[in-house]
C-alpha atoms as a PDB file:
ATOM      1  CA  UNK A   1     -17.702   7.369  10.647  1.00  0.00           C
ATOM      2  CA  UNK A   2     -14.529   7.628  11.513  1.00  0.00           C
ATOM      3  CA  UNK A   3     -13.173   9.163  14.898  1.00  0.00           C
ATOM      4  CA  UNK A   4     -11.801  12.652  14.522  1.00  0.00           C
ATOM      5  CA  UNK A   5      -7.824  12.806  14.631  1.00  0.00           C
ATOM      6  CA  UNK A   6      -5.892  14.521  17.406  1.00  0.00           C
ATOM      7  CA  UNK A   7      -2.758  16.436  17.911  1.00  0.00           C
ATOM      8  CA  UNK A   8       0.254  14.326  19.091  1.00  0.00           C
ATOM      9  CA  UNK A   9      -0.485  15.154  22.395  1.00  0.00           C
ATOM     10  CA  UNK A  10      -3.566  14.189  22.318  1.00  0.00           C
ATOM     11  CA  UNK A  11      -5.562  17.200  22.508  1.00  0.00           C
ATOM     12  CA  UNK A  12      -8.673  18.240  19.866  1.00  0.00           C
ATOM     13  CA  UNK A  13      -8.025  19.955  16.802  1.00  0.00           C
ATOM     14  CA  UNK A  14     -10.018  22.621  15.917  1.00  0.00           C
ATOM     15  CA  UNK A  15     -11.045  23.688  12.190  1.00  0.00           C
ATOM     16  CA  UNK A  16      -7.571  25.106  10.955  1.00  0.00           C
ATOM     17  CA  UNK A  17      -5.589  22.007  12.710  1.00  0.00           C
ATOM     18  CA  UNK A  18      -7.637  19.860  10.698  1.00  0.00           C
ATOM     19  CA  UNK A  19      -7.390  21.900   7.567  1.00  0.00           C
ATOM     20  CA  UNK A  20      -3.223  22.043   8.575  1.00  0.00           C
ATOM     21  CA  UNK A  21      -2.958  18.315   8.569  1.00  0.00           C
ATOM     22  CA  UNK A  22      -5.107  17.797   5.720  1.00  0.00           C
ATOM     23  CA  UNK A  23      -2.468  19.963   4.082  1.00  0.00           C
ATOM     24  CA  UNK A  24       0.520  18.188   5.239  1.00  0.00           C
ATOM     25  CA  UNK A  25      -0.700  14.786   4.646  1.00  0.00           C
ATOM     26  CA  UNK A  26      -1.881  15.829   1.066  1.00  0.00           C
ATOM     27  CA  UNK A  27       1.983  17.899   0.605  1.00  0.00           C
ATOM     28  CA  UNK A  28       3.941  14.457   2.077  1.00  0.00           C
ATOM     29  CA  UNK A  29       2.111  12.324  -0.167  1.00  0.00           C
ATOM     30  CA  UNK A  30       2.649  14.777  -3.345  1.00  0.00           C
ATOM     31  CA  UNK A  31       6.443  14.688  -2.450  1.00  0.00           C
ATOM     32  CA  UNK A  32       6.825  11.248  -2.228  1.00  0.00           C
ATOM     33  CA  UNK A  33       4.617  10.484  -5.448  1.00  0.00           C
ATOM     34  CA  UNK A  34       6.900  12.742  -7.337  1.00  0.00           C
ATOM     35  CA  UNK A  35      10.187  10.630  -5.980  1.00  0.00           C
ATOM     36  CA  UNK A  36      13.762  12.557  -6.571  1.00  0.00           C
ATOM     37  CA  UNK A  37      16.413  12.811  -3.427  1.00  0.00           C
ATOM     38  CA  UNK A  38      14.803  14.695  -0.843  1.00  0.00           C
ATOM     39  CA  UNK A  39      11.473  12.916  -1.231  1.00  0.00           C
ATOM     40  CA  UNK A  40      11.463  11.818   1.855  1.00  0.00           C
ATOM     41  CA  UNK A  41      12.167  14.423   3.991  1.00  0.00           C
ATOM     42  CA  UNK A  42       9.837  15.838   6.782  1.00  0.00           C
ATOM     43  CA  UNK A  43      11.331  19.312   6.397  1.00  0.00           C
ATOM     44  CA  UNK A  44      11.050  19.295   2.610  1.00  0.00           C
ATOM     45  CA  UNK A  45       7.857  18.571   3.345  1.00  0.00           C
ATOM     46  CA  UNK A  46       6.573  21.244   6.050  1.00  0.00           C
ATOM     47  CA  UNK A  47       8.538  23.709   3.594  1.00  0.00           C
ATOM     48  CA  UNK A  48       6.494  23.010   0.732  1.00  0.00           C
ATOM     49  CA  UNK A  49       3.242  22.911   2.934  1.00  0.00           C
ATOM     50  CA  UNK A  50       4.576  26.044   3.969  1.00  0.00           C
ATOM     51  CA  UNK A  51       4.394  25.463   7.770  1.00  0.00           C
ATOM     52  CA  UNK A  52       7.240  25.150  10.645  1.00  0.00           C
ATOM     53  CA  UNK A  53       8.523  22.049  11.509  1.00  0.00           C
ATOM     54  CA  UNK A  54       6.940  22.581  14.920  1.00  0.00           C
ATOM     55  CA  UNK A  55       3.919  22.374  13.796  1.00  0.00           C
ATOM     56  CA  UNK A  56       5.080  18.780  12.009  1.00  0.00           C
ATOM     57  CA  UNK A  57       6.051  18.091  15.827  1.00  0.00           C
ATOM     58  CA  UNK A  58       2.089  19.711  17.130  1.00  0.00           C
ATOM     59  CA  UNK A  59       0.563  17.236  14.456  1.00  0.00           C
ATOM     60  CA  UNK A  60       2.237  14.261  14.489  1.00  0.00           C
ATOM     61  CA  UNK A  61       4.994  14.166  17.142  1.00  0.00           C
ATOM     62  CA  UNK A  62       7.752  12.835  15.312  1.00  0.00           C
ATOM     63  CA  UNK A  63       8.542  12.008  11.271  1.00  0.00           C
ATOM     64  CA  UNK A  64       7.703   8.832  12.831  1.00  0.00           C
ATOM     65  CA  UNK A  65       3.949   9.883  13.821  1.00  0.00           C
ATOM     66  CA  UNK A  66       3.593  11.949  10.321  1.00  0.00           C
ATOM     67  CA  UNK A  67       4.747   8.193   8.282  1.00  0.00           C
ATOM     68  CA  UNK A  68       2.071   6.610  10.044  1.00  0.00           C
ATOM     69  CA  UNK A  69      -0.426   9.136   9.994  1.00  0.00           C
ATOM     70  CA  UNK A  70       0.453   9.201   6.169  1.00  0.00           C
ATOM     71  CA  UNK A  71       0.119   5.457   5.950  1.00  0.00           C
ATOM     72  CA  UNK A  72      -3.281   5.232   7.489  1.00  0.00           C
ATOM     73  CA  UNK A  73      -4.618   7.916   6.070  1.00  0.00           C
ATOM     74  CA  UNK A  74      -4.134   6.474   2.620  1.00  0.00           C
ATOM     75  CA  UNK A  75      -5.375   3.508   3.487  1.00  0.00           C
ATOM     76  CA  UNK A  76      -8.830   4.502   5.081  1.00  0.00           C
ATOM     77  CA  UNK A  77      -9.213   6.488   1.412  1.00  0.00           C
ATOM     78  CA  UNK A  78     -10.009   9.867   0.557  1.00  0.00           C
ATOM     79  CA  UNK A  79      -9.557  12.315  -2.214  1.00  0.00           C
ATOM     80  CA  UNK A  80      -7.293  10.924  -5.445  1.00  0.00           C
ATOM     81  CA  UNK A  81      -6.741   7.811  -2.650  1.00  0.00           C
ATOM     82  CA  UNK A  82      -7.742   4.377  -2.741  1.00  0.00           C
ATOM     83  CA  UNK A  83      -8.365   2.091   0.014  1.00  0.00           C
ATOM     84  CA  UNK A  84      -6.335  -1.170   0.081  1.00  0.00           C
ATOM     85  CA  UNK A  85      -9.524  -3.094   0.301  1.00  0.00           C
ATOM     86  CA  UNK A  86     -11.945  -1.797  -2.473  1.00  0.00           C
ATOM     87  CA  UNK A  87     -11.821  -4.817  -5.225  1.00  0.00           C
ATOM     88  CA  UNK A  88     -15.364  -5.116  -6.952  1.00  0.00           C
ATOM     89  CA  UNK A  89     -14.884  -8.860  -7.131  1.00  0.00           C
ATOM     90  CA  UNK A  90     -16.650 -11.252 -10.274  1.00  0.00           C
ATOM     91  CA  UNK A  91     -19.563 -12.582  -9.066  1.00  0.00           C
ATOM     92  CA  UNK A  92     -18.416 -16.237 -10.389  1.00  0.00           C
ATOM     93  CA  UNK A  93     -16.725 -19.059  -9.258  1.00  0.00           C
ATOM     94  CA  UNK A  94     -14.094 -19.204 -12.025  1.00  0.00           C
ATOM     95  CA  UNK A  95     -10.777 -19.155  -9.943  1.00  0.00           C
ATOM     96  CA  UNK A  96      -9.383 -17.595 -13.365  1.00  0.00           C
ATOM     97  CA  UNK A  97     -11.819 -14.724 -13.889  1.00  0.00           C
ATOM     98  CA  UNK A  98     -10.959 -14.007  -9.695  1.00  0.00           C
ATOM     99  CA  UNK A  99      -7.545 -14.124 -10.630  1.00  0.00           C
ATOM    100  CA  UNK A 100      -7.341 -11.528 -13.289  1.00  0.00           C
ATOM    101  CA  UNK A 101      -9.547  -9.031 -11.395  1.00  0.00           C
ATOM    102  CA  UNK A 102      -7.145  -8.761  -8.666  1.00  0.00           C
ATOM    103  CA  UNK A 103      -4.040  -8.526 -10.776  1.00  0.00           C
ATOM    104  CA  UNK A 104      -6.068  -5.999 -13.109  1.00  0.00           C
ATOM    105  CA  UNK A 105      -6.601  -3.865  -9.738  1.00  0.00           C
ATOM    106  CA  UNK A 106      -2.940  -4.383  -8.746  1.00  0.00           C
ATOM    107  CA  UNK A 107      -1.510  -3.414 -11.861  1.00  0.00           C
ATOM    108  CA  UNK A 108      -3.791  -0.057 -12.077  1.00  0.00           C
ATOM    109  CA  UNK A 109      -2.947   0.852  -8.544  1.00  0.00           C
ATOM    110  CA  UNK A 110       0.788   0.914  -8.975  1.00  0.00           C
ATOM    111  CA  UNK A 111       0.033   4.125 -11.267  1.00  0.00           C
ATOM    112  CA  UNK A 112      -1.957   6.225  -8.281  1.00  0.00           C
ATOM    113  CA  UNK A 113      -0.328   8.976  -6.577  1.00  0.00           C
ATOM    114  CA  UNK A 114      -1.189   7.324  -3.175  1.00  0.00           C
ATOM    115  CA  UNK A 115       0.898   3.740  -4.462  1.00  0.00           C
ATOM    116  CA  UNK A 116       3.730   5.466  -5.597  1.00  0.00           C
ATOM    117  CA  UNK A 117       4.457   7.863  -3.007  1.00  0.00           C
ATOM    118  CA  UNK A 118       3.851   4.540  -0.477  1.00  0.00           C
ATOM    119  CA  UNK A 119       6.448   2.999  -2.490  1.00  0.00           C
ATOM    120  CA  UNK A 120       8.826   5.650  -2.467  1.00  0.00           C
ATOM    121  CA  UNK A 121       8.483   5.998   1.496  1.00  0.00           C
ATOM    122  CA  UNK A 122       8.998   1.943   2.487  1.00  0.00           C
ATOM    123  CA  UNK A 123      12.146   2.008   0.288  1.00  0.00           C
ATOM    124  CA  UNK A 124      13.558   4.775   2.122  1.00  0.00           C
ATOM    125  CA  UNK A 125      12.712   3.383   5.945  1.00  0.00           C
ATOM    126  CA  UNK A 126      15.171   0.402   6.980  1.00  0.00           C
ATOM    127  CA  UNK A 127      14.918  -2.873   5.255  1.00  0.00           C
ATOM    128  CA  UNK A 128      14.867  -4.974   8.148  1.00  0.00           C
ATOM    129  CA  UNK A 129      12.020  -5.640   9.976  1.00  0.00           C
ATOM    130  CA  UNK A 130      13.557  -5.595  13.564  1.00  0.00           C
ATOM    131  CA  UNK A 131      15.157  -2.148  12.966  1.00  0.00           C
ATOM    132  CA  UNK A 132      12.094  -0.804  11.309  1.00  0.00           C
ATOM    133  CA  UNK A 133      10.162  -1.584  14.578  1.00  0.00           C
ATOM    134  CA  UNK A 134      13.279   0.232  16.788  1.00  0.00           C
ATOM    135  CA  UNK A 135      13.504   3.029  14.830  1.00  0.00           C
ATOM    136  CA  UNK A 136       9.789   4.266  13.550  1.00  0.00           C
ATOM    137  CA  UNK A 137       7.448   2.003  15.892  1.00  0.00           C
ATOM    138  CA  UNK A 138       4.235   3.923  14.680  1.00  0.00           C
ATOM    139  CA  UNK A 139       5.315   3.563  11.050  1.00  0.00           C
ATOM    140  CA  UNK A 140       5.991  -0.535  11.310  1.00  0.00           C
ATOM    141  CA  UNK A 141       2.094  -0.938  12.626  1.00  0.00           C
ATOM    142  CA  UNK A 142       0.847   0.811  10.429  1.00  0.00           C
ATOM    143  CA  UNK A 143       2.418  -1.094   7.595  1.00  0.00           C
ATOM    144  CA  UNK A 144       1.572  -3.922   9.558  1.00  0.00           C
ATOM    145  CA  UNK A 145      -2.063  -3.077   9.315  1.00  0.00           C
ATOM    146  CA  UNK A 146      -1.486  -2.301   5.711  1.00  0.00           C
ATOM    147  CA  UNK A 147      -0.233  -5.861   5.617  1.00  0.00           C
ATOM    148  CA  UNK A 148      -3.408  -7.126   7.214  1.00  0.00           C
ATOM    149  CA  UNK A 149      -6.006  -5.194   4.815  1.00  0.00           C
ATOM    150  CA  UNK A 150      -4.248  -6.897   1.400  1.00  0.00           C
ATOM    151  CA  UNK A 151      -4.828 -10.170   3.654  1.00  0.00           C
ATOM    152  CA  UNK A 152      -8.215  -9.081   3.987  1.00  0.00           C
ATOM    153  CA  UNK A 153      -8.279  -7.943   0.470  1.00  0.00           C
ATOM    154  CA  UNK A 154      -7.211 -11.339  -0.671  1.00  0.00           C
ATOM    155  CA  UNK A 155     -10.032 -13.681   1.384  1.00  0.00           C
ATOM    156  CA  UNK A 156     -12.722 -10.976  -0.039  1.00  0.00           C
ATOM    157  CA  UNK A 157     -11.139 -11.753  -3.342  1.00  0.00           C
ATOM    158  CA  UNK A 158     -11.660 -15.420  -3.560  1.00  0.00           C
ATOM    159  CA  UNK A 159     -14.638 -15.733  -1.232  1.00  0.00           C
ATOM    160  CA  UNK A 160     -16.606 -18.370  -1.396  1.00  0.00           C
ATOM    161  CA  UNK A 161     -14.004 -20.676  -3.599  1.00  0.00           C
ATOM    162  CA  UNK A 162     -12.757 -24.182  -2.268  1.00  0.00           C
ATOM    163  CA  UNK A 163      -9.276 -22.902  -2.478  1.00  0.00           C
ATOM    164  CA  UNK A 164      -6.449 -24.589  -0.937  1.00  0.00           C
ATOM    165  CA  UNK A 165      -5.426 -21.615   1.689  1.00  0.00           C
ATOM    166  CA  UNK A 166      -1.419 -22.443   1.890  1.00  0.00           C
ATOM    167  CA  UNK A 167      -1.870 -22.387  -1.621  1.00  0.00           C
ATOM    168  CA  UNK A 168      -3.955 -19.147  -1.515  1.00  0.00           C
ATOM    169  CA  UNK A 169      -1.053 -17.350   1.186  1.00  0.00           C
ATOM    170  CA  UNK A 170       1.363 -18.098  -1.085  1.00  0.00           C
ATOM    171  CA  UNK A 171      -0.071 -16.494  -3.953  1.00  0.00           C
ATOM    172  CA  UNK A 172      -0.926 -13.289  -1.750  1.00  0.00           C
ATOM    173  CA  UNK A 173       2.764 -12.911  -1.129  1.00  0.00           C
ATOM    174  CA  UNK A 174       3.970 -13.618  -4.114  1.00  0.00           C
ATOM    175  CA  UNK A 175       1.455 -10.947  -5.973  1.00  0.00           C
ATOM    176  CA  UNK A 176       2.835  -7.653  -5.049  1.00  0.00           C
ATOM    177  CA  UNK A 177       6.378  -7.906  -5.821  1.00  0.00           C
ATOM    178  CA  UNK A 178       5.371  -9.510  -8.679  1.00  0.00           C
ATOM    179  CA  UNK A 179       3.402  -7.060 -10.351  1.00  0.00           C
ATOM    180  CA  UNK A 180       5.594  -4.559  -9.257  1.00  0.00           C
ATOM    181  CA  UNK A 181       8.976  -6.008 -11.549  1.00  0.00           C
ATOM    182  CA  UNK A 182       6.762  -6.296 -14.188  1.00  0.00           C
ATOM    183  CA  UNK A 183       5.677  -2.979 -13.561  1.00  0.00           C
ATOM    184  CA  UNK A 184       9.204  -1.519 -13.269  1.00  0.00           C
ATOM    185  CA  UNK A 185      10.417  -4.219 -16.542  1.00  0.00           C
ATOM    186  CA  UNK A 186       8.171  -1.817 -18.968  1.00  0.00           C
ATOM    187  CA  UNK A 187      10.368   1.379 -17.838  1.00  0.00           C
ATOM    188  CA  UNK A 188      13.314  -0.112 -18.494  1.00  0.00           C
ATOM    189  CA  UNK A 189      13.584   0.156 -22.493  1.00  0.00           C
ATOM    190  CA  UNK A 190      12.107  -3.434 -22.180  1.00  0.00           C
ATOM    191  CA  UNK A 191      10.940  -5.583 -25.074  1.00  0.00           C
ATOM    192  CA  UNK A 192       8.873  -7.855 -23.038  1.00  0.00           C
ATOM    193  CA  UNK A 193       5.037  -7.131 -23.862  1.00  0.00           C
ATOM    194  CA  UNK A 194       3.941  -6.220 -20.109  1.00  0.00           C
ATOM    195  CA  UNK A 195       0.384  -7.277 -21.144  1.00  0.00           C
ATOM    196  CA  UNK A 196       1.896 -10.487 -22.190  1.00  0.00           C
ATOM    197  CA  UNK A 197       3.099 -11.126 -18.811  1.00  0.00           C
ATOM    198  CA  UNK A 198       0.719 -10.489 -16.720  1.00  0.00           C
ATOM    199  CA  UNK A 199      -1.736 -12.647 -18.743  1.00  0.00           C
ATOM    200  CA  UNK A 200       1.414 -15.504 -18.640  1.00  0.00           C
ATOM    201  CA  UNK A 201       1.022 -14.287 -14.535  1.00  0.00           C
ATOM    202  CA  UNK A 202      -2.391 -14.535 -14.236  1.00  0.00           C
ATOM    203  CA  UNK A 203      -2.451 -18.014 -16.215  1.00  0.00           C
ATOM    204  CA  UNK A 204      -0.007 -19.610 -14.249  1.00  0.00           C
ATOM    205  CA  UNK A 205      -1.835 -18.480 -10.397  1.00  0.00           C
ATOM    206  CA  UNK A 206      -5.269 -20.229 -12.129  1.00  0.00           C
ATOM    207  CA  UNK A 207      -3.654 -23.040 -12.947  1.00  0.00           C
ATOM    208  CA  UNK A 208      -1.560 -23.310  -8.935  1.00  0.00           C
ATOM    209  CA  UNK A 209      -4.512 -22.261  -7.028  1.00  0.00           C
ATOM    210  CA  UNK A 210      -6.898 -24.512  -9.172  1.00  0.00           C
ATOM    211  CA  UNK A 211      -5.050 -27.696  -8.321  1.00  0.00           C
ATOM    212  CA  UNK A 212      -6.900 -29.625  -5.401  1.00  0.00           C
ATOM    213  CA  UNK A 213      -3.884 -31.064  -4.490  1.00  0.00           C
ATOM    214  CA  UNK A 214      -2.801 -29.978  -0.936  1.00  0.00           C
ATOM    215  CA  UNK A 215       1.309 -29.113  -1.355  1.00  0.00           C
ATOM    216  CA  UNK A 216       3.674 -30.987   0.835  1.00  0.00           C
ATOM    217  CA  UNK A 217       5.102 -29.313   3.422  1.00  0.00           C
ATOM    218  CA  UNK A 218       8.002 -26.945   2.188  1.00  0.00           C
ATOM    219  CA  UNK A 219       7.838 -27.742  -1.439  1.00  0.00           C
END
């Protein structure tokens, strides 16, 4: 069971503050799903949940506090969520058949509410990692825990497998800006065949990760 959130200073919420940041955390991740200029706005956000931002500030301290509490919350699950870590995995040991299940969960979570709104919040905070940490601490560990679950996500994954694991950390890098161009590329009036791709994607992983030989340092 998880432990029972608390107000940014620390104290117990009762029923309503629970219900009230249920309410904002389900409002900030409609508004960011939805994308358009003011997405990402804290005040857009209390507005539509139709509370005051000092209430934002009795929650979650800071937009900072609210990003992270947003951030975890998806990623422990919940209603119209998905954790980061739920892959039903092939029982097999065909690298291939591995393969495709994760980029078939990949490519079906870039659709969910959660995803998108997740999305639309990272490419509004700063780019660099060093300025993310100075300017939203709370917000860079959580995606830093984020980070570690799709590591996590990845060993569960390909448990079990003799797999080279530079080999394997390269392909867990590589994956999710991957599927999300080809993602993007069928928006774009594209005539690629997305399904195409990702099987060209999925072929090409198999075939690196199934190679026994180890990769020489920095090739």
């Amino acid at each position: 069971m998880s432990e029972q959130p608390l107000s940014a200073k620390g104290t117990r919420l009762n029923k309503r503050g629970l219900e009230t940041r249920q309410a904002l955390l389900r409002t900030a991740l409609e508004c960011l799903a939805a994308g358009g200029p003011e997405a990402v706005s804290a005040s857009l956000i209390a507005r539509e949940a139709g509370v005051t931002w000092g209430t934002v500030q009795h929650q979650f301290g800071d937009v900072d506090g609210l990003w992270a509490a947003l951030l975890e919350d998806v990623l422990g699950g919940g209603p119209g969520k998905s954790t980061a870590t739920a892959l039903p995995v092939p029982e097999t040991s065909d690298v291939g058949e591995r393969v495709d299940a994760v980029v078939g969960m990949l490519w079906s979570a870039m659709d969910l509410p959660a995803f998108r709104a997740i999305r639309t919040l990272r490419e509004a905070l700063p780019r660099h990692r060093d300025e993310l940490e100075a300017a939203y601490p709370a917000t860079a560990a959580a995606i830093a825990r984020w980070d570690a679950s799709w590591t996590a996500t990845m060993e569960q994954a390909f448990a079990g497998l003799d797999l080279d694991p530079v080999r394997l950390a390269r392909v867990r890098s590589l994956l999710p800006g991957a599927m999300r161009g080809l993602h993007d590329e069928q928006y774009l009036s594209s005539y690629t065949d997305s399904a195409e791709a990702r099987r060209g994607l999925a072929e090409a992983l198999t075939s690196y990760l199934s190679d026994q030989h180890t990769p020489r340092k920095g090739s």
